[in-house]
C-alpha atoms as a PDB file:
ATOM      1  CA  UNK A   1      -5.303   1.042 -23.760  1.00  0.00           C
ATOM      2  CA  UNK A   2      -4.173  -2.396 -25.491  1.00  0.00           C
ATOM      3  CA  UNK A   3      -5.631  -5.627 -24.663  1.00  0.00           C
ATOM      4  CA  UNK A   4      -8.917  -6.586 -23.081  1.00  0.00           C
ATOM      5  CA  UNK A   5      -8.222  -4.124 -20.153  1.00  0.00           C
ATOM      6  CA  UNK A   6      -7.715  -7.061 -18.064  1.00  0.00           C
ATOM      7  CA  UNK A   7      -4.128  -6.551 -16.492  1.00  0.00           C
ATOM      8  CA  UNK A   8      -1.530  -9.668 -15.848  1.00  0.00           C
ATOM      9  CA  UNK A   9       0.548 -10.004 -12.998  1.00  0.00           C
ATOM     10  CA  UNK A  10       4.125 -11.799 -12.866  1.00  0.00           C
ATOM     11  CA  UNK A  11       5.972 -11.831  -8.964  1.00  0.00           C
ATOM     12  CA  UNK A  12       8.741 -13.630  -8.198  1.00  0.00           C
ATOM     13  CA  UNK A  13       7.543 -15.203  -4.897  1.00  0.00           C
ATOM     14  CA  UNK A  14       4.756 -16.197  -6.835  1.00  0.00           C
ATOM     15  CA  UNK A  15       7.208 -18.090  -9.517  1.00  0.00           C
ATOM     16  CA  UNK A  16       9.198 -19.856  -6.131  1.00  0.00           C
ATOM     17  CA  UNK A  17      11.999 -17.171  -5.599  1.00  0.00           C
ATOM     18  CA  UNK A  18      10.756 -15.918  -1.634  1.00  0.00           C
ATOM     19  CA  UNK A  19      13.466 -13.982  -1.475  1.00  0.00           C
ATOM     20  CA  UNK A  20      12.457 -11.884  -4.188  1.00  0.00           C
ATOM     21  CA  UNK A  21      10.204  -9.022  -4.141  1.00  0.00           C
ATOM     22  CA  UNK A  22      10.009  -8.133  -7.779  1.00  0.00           C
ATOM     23  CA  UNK A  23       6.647  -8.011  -9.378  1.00  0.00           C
ATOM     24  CA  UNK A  24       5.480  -6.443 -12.242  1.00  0.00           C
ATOM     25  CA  UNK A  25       1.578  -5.770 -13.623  1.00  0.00           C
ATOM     26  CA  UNK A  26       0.995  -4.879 -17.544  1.00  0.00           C
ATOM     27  CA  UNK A  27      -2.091  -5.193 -19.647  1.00  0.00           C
ATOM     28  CA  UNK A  28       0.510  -5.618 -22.757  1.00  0.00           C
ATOM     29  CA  UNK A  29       1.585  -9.851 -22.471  1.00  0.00           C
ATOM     30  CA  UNK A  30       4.313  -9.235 -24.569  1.00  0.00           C
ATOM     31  CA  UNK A  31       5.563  -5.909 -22.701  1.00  0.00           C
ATOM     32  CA  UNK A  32       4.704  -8.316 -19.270  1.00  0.00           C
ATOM     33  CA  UNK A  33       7.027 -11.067 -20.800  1.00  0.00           C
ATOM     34  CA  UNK A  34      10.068  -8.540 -21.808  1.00  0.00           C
ATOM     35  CA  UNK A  35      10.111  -7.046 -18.646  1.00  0.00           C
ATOM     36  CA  UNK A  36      10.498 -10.513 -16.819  1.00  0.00           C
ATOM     37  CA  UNK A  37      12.774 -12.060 -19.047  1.00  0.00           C
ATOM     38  CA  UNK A  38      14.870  -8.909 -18.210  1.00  0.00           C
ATOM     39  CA  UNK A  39      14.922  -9.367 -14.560  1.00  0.00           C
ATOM     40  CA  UNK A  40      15.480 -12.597 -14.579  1.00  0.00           C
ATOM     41  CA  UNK A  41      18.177 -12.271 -16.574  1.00  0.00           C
ATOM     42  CA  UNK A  42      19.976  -9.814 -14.503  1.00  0.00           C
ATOM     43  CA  UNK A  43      18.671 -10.505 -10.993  1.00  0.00           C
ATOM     44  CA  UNK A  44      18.478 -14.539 -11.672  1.00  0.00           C
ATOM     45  CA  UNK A  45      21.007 -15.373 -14.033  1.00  0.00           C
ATOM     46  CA  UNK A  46      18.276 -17.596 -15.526  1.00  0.00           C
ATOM     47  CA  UNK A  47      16.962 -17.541 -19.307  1.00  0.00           C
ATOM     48  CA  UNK A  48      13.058 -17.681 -19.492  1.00  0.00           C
ATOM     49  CA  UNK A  49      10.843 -18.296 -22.582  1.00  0.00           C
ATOM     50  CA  UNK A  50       7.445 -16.698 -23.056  1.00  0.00           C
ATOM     51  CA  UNK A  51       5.932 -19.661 -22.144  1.00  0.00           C
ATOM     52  CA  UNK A  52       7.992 -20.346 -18.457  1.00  0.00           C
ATOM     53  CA  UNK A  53       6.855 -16.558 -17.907  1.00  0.00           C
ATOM     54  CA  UNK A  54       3.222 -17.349 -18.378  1.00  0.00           C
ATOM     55  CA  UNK A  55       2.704 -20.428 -16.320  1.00  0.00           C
ATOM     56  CA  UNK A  56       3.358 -18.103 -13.408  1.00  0.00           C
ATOM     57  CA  UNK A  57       0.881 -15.028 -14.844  1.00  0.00           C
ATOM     58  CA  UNK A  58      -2.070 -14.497 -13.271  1.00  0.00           C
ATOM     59  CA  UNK A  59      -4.899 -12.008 -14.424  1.00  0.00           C
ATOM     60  CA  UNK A  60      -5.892  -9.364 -11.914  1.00  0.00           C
END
């Protein structure tokens, strides 16, 4: 297990986009981070940097 066992939480509606359902949960930031920065890109046609992904992370 990697972190401090505390998981983060990225979603989509969360982040403004209601019409999306895609949410993802990692304890691994960086891992977290990839995987949006994927979807966005492909779903979104939008860019993201670390830190755009973060400001809508919660811990859960």
């Amino acid at each position: 297990m990697s972190g401090d066992g505390m998981a983060q939480e990225f979603s989509c509606k969360d982040a403004g986009v209601p019409t999306c359902s895609f949410m993802v949960r990692d304890e691994n930031v960086d891992e977290l981070v990839n995987i949006v920065q994927r979807h966005a890109s492909m779903f979104h046609n939008e860019a993201l940097g670390k830190e755009d992904v973060l400001k809508h992370t919660k811990k859960v």
